[in-house]
N, C-alpha and C. Protein backbone atom coordinates (compact mmCIF):
# COMPACT_ATOMS: atom_id res chain seq x y z
N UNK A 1 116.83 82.25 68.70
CA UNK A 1 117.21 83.60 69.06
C UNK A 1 117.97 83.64 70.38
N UNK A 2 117.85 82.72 71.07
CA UNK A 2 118.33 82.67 72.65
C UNK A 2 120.15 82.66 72.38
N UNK A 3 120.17 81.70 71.16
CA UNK A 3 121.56 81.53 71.00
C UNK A 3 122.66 82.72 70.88
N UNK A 4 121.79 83.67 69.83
CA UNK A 4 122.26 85.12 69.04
C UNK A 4 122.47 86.08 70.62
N UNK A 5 121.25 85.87 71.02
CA UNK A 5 121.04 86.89 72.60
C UNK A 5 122.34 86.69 73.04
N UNK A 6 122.86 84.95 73.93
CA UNK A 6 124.09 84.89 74.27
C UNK A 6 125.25 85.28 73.93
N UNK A 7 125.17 84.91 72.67
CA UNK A 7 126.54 85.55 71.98
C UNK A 7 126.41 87.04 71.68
N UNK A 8 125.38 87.99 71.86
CA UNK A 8 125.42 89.29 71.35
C UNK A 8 126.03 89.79 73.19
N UNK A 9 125.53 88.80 74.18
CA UNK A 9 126.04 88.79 75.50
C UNK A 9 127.26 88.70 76.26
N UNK A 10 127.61 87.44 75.75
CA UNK A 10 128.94 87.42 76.23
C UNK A 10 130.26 86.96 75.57
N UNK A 11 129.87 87.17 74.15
CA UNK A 11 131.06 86.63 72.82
C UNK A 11 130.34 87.82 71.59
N UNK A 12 130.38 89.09 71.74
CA UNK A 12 129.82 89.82 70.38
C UNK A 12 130.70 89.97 69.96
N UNK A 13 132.08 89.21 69.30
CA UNK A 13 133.12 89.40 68.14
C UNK A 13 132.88 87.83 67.39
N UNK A 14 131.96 86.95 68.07
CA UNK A 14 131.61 85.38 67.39
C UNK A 14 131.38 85.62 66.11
N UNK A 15 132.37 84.89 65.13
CA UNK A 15 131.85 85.24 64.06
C UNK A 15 130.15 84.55 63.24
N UNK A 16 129.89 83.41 64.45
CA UNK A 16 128.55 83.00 64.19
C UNK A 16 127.71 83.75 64.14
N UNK A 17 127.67 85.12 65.27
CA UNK A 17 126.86 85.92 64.96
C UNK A 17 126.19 86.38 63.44
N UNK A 18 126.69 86.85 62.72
CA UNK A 18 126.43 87.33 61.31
C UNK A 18 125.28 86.48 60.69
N UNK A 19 125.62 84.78 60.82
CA UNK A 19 124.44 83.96 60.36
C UNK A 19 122.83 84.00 61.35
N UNK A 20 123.50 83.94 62.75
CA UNK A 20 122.40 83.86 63.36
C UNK A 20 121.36 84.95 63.19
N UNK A 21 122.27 86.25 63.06
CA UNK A 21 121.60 87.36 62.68
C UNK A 21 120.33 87.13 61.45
N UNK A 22 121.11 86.75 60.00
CA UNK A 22 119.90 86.53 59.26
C UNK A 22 118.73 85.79 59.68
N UNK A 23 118.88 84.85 60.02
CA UNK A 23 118.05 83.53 60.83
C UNK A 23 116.94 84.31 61.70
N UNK A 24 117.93 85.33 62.68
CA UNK A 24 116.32 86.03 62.98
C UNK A 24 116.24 86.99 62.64
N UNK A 25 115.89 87.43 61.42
CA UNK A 25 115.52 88.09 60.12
C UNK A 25 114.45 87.67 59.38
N UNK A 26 114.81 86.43 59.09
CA UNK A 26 113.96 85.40 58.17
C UNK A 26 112.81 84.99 59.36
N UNK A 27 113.12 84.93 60.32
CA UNK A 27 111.80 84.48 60.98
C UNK A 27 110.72 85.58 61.68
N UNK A 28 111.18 86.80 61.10
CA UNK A 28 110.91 87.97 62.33
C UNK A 28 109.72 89.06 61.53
N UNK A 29 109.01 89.01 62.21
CA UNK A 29 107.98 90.01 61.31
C UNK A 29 107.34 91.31 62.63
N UNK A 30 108.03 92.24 61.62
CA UNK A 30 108.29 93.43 62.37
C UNK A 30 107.01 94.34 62.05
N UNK A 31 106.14 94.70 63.20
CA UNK A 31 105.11 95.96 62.94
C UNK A 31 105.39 97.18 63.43
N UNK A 32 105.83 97.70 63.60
CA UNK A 32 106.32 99.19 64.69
C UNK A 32 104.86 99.97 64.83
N UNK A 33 103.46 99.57 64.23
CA UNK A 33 102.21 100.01 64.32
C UNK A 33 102.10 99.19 65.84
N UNK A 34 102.62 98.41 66.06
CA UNK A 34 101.86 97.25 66.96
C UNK A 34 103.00 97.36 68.35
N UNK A 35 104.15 97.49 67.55
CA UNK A 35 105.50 97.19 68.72
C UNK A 35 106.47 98.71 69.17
N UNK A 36 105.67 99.57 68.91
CA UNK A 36 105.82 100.88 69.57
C UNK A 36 106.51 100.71 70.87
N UNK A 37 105.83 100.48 71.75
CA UNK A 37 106.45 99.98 73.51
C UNK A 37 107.98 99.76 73.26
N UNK A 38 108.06 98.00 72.23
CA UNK A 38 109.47 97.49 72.44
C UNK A 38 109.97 98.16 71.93
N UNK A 39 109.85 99.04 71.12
CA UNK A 39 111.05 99.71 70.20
C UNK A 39 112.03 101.05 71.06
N UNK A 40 110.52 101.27 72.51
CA UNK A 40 111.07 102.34 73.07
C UNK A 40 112.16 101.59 73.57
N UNK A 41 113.42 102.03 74.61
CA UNK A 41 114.06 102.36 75.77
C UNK A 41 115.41 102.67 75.19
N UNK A 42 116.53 101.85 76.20
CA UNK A 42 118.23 102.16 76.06
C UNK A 42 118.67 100.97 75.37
N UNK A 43 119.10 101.03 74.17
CA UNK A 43 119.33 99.82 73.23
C UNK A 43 121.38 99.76 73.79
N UNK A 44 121.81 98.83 73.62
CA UNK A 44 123.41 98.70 74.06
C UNK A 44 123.69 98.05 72.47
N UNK A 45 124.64 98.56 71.90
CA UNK A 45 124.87 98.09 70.36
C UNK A 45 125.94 97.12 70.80
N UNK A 46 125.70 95.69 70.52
CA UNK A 46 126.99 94.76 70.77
C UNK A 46 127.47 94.13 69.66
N UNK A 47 126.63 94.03 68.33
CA UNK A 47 127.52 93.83 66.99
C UNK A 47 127.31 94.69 66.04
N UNK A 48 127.91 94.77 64.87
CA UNK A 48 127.55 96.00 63.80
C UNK A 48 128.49 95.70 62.55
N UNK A 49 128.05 95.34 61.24
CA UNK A 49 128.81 95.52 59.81
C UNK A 49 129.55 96.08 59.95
N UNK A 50 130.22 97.38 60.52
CA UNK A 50 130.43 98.50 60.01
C UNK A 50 131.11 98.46 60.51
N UNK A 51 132.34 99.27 59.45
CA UNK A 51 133.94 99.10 60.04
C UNK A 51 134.20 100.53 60.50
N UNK A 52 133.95 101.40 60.87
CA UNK A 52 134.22 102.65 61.47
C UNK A 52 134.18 102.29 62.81
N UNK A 53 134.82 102.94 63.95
CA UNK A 53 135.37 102.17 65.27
C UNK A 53 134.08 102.76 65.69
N UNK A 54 133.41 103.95 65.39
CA UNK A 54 132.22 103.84 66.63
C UNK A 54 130.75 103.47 66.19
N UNK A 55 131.08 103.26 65.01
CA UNK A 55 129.52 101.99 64.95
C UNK A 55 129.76 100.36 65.50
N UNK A 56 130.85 100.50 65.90
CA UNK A 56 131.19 98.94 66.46
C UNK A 56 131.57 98.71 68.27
N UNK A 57 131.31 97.90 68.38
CA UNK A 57 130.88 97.31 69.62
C UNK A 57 132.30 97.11 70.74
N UNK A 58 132.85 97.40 71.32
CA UNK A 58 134.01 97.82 72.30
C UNK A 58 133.55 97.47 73.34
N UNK A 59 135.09 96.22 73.84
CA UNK A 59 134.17 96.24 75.38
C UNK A 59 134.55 97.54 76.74
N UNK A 60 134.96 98.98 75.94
CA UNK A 60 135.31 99.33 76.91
C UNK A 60 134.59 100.61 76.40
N UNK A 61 133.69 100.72 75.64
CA UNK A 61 132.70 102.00 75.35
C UNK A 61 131.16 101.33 75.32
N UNK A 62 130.47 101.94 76.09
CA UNK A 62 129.23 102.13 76.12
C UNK A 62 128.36 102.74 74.87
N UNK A 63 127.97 101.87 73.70
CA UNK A 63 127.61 102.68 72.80
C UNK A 63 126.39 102.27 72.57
N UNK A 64 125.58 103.20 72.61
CA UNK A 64 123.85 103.16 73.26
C UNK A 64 123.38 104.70 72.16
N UNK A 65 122.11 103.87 72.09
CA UNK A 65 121.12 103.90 71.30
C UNK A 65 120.23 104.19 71.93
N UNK A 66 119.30 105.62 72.18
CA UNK A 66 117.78 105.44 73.13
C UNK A 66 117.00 106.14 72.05
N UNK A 67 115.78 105.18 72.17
CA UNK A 67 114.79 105.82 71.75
C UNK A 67 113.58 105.99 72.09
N UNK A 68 113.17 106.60 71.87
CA UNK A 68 111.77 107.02 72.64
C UNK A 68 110.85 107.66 71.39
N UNK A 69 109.65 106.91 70.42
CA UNK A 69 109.13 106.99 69.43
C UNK A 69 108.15 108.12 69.99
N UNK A 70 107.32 107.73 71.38
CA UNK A 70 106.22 108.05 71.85
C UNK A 70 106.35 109.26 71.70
N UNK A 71 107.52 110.50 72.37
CA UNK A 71 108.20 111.23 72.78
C UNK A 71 108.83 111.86 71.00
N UNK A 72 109.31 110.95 69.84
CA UNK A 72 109.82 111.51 69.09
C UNK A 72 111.20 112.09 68.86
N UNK A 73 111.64 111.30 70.23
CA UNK A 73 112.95 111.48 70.48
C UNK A 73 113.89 110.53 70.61
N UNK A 74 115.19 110.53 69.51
CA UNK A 74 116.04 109.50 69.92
C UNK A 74 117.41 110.36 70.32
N UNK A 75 118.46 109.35 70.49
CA UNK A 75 119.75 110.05 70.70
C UNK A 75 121.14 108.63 70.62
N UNK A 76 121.70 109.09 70.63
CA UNK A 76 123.10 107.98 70.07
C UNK A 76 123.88 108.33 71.28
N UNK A 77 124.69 107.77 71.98
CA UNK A 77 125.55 108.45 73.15
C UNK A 77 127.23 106.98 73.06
N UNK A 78 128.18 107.93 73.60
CA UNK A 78 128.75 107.38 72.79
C UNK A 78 130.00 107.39 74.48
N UNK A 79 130.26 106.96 75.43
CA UNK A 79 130.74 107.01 76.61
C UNK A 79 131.66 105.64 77.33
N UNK A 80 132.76 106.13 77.64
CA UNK A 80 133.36 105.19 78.46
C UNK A 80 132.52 103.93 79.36
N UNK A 81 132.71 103.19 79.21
CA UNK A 81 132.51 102.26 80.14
C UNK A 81 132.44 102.08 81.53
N UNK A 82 131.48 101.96 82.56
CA UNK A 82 131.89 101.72 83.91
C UNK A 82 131.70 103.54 84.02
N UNK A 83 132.59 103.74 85.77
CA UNK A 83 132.31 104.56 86.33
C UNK A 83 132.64 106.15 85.67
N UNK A 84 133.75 106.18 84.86
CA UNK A 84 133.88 107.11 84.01
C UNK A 84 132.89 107.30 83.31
N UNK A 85 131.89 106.77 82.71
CA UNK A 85 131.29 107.08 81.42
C UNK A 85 130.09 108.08 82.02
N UNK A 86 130.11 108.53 83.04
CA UNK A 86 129.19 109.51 83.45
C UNK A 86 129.76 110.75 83.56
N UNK A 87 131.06 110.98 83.21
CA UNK A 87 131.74 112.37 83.33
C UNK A 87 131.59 113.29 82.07
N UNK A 88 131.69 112.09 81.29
CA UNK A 88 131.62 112.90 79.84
C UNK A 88 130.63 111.52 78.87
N UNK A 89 130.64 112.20 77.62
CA UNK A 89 129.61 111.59 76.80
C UNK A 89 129.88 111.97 75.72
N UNK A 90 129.52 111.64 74.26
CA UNK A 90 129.75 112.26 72.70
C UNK A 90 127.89 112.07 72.43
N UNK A 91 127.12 112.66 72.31
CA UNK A 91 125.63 112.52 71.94
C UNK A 91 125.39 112.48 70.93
N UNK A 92 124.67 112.55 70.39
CA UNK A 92 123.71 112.82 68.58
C UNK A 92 122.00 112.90 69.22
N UNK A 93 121.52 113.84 69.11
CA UNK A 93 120.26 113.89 69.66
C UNK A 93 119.51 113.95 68.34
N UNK A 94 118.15 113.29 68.21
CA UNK A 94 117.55 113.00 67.16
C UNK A 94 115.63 113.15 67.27
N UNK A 95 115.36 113.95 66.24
CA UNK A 95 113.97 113.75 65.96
C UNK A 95 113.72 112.03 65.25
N UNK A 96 112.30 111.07 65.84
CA UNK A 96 112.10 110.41 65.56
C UNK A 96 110.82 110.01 65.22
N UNK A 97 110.75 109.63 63.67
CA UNK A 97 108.88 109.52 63.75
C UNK A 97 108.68 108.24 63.14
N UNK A 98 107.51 106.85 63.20
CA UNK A 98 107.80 105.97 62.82
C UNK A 98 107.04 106.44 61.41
N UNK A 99 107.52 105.69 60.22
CA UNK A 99 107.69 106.23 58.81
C UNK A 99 106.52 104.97 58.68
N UNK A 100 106.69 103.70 58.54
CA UNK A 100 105.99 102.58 58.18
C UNK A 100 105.96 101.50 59.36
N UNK A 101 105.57 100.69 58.77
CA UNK A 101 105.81 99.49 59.58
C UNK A 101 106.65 98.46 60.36
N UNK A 102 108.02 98.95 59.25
CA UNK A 102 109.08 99.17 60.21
C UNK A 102 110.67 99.94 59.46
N UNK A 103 110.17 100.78 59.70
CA UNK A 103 111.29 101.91 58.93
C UNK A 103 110.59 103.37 60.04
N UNK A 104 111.78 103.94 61.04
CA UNK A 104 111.78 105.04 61.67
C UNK A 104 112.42 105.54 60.96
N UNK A 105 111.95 107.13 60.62
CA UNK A 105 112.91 108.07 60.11
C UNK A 105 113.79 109.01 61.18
N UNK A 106 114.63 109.54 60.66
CA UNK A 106 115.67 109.90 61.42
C UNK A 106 116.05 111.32 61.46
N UNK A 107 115.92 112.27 61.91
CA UNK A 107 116.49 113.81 61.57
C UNK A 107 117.22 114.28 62.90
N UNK A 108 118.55 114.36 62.72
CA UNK A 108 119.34 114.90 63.48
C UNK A 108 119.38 116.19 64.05
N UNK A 109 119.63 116.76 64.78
CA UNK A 109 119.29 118.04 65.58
C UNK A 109 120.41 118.54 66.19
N UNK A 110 121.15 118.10 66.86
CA UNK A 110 121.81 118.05 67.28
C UNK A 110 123.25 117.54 68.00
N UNK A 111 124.43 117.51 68.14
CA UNK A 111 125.46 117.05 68.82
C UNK A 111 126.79 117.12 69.12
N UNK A 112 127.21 116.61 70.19
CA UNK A 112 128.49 117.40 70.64
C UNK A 112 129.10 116.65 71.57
N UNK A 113 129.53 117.04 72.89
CA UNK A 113 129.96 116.68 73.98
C UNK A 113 129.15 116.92 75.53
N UNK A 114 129.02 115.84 76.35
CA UNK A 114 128.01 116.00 77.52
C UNK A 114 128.81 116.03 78.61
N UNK A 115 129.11 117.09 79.17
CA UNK A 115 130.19 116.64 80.63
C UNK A 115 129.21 116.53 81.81
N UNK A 116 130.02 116.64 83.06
CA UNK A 116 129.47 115.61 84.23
C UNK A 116 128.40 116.82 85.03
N UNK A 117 127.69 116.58 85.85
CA UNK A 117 126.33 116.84 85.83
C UNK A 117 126.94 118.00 87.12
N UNK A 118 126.17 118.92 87.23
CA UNK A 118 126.33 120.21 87.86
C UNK A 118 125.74 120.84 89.33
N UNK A 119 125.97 121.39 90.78
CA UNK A 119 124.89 121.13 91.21
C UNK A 119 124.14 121.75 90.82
N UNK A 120 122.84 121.68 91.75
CA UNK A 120 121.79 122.11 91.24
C UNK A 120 120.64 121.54 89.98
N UNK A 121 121.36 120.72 89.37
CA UNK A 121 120.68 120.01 88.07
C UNK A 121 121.49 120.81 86.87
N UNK A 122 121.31 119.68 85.66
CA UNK A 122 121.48 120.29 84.42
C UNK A 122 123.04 119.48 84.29
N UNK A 123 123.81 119.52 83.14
CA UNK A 123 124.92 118.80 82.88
C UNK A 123 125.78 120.22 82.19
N UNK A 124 127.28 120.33 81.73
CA UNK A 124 128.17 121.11 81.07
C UNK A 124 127.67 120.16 79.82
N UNK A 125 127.63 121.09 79.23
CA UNK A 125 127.43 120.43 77.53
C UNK A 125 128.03 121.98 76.60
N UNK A 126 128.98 121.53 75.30
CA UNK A 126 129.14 121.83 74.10
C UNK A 126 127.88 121.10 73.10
N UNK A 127 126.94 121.51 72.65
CA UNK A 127 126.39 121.13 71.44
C UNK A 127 126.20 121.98 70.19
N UNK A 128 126.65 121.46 69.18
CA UNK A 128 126.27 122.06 68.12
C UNK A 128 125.30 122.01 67.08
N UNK A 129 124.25 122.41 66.55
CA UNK A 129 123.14 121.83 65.68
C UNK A 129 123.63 121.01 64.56
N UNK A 130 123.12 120.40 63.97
CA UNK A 130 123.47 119.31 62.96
C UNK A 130 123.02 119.75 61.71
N UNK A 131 123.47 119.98 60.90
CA UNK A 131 122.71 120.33 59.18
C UNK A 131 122.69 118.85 58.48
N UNK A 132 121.41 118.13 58.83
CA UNK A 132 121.38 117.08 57.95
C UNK A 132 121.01 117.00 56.34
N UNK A 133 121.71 116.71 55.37
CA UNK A 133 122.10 117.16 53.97
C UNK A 133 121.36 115.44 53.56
N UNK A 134 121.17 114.48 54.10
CA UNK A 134 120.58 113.15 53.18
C UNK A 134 119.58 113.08 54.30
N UNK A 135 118.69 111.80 53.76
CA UNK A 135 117.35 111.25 54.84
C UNK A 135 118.17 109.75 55.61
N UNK A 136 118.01 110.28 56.82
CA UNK A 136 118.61 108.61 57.34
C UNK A 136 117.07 108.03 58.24
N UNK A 137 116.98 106.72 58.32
CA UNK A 137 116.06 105.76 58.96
C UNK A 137 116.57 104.54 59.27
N UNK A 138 116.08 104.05 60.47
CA UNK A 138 116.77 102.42 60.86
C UNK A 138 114.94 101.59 60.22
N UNK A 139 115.57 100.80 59.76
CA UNK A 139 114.98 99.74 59.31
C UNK A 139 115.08 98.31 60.17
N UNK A 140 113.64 98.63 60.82
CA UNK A 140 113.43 97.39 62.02
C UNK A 140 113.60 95.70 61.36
N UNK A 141 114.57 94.94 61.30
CA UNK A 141 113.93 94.11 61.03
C UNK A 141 113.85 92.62 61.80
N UNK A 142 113.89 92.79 62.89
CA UNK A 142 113.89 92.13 64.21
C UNK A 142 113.65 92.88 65.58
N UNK A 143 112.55 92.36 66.11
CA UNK A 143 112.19 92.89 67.56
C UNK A 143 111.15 92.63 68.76
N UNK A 144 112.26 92.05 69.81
CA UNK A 144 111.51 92.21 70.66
C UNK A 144 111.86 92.30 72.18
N UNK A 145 111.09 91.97 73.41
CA UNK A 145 111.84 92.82 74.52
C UNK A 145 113.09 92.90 74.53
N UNK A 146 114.24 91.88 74.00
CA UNK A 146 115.27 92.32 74.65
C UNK A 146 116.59 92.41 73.67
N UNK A 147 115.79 92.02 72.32
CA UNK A 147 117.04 92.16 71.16
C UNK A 147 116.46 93.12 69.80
N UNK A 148 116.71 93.85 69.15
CA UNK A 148 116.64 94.54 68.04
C UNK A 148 117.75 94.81 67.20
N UNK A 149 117.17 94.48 66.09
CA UNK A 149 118.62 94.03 64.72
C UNK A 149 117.96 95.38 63.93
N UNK A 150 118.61 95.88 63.59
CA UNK A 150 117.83 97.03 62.00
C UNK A 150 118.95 97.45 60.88
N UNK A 151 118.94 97.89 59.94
CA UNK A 151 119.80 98.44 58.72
C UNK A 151 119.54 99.94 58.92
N UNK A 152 120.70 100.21 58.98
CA UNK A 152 120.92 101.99 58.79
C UNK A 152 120.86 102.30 57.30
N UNK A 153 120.66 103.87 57.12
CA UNK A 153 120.29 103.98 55.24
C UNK A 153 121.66 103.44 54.65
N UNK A 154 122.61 103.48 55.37
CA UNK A 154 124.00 103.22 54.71
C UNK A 154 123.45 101.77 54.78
N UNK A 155 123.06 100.84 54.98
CA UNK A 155 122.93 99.42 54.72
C UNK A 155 123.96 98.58 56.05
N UNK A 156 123.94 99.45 56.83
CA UNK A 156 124.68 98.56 57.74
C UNK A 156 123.68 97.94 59.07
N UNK A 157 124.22 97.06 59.22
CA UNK A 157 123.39 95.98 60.01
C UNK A 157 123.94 96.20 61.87
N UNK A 158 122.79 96.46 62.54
CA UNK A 158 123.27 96.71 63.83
C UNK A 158 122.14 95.61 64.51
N UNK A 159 122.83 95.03 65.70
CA UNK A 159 122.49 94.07 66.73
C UNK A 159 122.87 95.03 68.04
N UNK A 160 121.28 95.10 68.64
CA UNK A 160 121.37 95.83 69.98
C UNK A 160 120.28 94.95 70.99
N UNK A 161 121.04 94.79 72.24
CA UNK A 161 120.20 94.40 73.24
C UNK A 161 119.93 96.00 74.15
N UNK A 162 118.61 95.55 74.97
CA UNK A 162 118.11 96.32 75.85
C UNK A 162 118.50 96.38 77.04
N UNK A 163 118.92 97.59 77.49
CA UNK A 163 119.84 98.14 78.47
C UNK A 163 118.48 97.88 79.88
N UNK A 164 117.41 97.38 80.27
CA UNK A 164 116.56 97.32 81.29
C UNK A 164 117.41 98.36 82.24
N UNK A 165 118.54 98.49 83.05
CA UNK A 165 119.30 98.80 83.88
C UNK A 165 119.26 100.38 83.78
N UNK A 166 119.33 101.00 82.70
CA UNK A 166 119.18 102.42 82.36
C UNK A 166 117.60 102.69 81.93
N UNK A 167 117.35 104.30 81.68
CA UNK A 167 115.65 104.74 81.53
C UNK A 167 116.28 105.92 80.50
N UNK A 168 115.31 105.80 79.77
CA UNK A 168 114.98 106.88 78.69
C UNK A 168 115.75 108.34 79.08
N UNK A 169 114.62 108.40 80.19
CA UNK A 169 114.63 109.62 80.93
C UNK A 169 116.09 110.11 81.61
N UNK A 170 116.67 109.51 82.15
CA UNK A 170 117.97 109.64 82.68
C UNK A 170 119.01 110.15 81.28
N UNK A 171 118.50 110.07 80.32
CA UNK A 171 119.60 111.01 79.27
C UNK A 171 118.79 112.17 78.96
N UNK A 172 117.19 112.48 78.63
CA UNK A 172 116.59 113.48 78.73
C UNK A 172 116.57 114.83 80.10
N UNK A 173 116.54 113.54 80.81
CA UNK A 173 115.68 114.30 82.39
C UNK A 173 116.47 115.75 82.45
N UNK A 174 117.83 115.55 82.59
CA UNK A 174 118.45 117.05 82.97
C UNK A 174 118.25 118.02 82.25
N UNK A 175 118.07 118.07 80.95
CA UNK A 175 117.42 119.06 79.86
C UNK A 175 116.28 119.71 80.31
N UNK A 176 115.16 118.65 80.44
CA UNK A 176 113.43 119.09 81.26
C UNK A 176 113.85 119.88 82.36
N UNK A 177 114.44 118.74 83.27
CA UNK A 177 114.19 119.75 84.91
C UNK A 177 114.86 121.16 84.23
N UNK A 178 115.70 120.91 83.89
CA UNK A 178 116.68 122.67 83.80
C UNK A 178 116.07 123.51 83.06
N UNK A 179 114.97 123.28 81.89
CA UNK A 179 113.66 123.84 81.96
C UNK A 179 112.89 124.31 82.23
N UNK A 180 112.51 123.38 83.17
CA UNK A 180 111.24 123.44 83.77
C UNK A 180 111.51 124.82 84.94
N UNK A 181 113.11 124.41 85.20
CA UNK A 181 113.64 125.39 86.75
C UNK A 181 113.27 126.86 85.93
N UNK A 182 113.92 126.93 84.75
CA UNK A 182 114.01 128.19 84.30
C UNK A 182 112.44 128.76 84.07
N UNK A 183 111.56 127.64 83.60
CA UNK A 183 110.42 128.64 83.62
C UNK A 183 109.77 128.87 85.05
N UNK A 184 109.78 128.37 86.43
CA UNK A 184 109.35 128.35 87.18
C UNK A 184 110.33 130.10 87.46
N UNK A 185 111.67 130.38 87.29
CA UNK A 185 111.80 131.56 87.71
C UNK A 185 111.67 132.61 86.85
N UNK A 186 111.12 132.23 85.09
CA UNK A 186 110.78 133.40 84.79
C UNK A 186 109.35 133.79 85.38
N UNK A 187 108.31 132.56 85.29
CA UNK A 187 107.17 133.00 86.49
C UNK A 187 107.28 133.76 87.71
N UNK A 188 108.18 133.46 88.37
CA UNK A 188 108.16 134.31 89.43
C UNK A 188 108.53 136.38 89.09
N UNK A 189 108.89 136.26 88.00
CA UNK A 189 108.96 137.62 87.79
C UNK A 189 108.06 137.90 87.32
């Protein structure tokens, strides 16, 4: 797996990847009863089947995956690279519940556009609700601290390492506090 890690690191267009991928597949036995923790944080997608440009891996877009099972919350974010990618954002915010052992189900809620953060707290955001019309779930089938492989319902195969560097919370947080602000001043009335 160390090998796949590297290359999902610093060569994710290797076409070795694809084999190594099965390899830790075949050796990988996935509980999401047991591996709750690893499954949480900021996943960084660096390979992917899938030929649509934003299920695939760019070295100049940030395309991240957070999830947070505990919480029931995931989200897809979809942002420039480097110092730009904090001005704006493309999201998908997501209900998340684990289904089995390793199959999370998936219900969309929401998404749009995230612009750059405001004072006071809170971010400019366009979002629009999502009418999800099929059932989607990632299908775990590799995981652990720092690599996760799964199949989307479309059958496509994604390789994501763990972002350690980013927190859950830092794509939630501004939602809560700006919350939390608002109920603290409807209390005061």
């Amino acid at each position: 797996m160390e090998t796949l890690i590297r290359l999902l690191k610093d060569h994710p267009k290797d076409p070795a990847i694809a084999g190594l991928i099965k390899d830790a597949e075949a050796g990988s036995d996935v509980d999401l009863n047991q591996q709750s923790q690893q499954l949480s944080g900021v996943w960084d997608l660096r390979w992917s089947s899938a030929s649509q440009p934003w299920l695939k891996q760019a070295a100049w877009l940030d395309n991240l995956q957070i999830l947070d099972p505990e919480r029931s919350r995931g989200m897809n974010v979809l942002r420039l690279n480097g110092p730009l990618g904090r001005l704006a954002a493309i999201t998908v915010e997501a209900e998340l519940s684990i289904a089995s052992a390793t199959r999370v189900s998936v219900c969309f809620r929401k998404g749009g556009w995230v612009g750059p953060g405001l004072p006071g707290g809170g971010r400019l955001a366009l979002m629009k609700t999502v009418t999800q019309s099929f059932p989607a779930w990632l299908e775990i089938t590799a995981l652990d601290e720092t690599l996760r492989i799964c199949r989307g319902n479309a059958g496509t195969i994604f390789a994501l390492l763990r972002r350690n560097d980013l927190s859950i919370e830092s794509f939630f947080f501004s939602r809560l506090n700006q919350h939390q602000r608002l109920s603290r001043r409807h209390e005061a009335f």
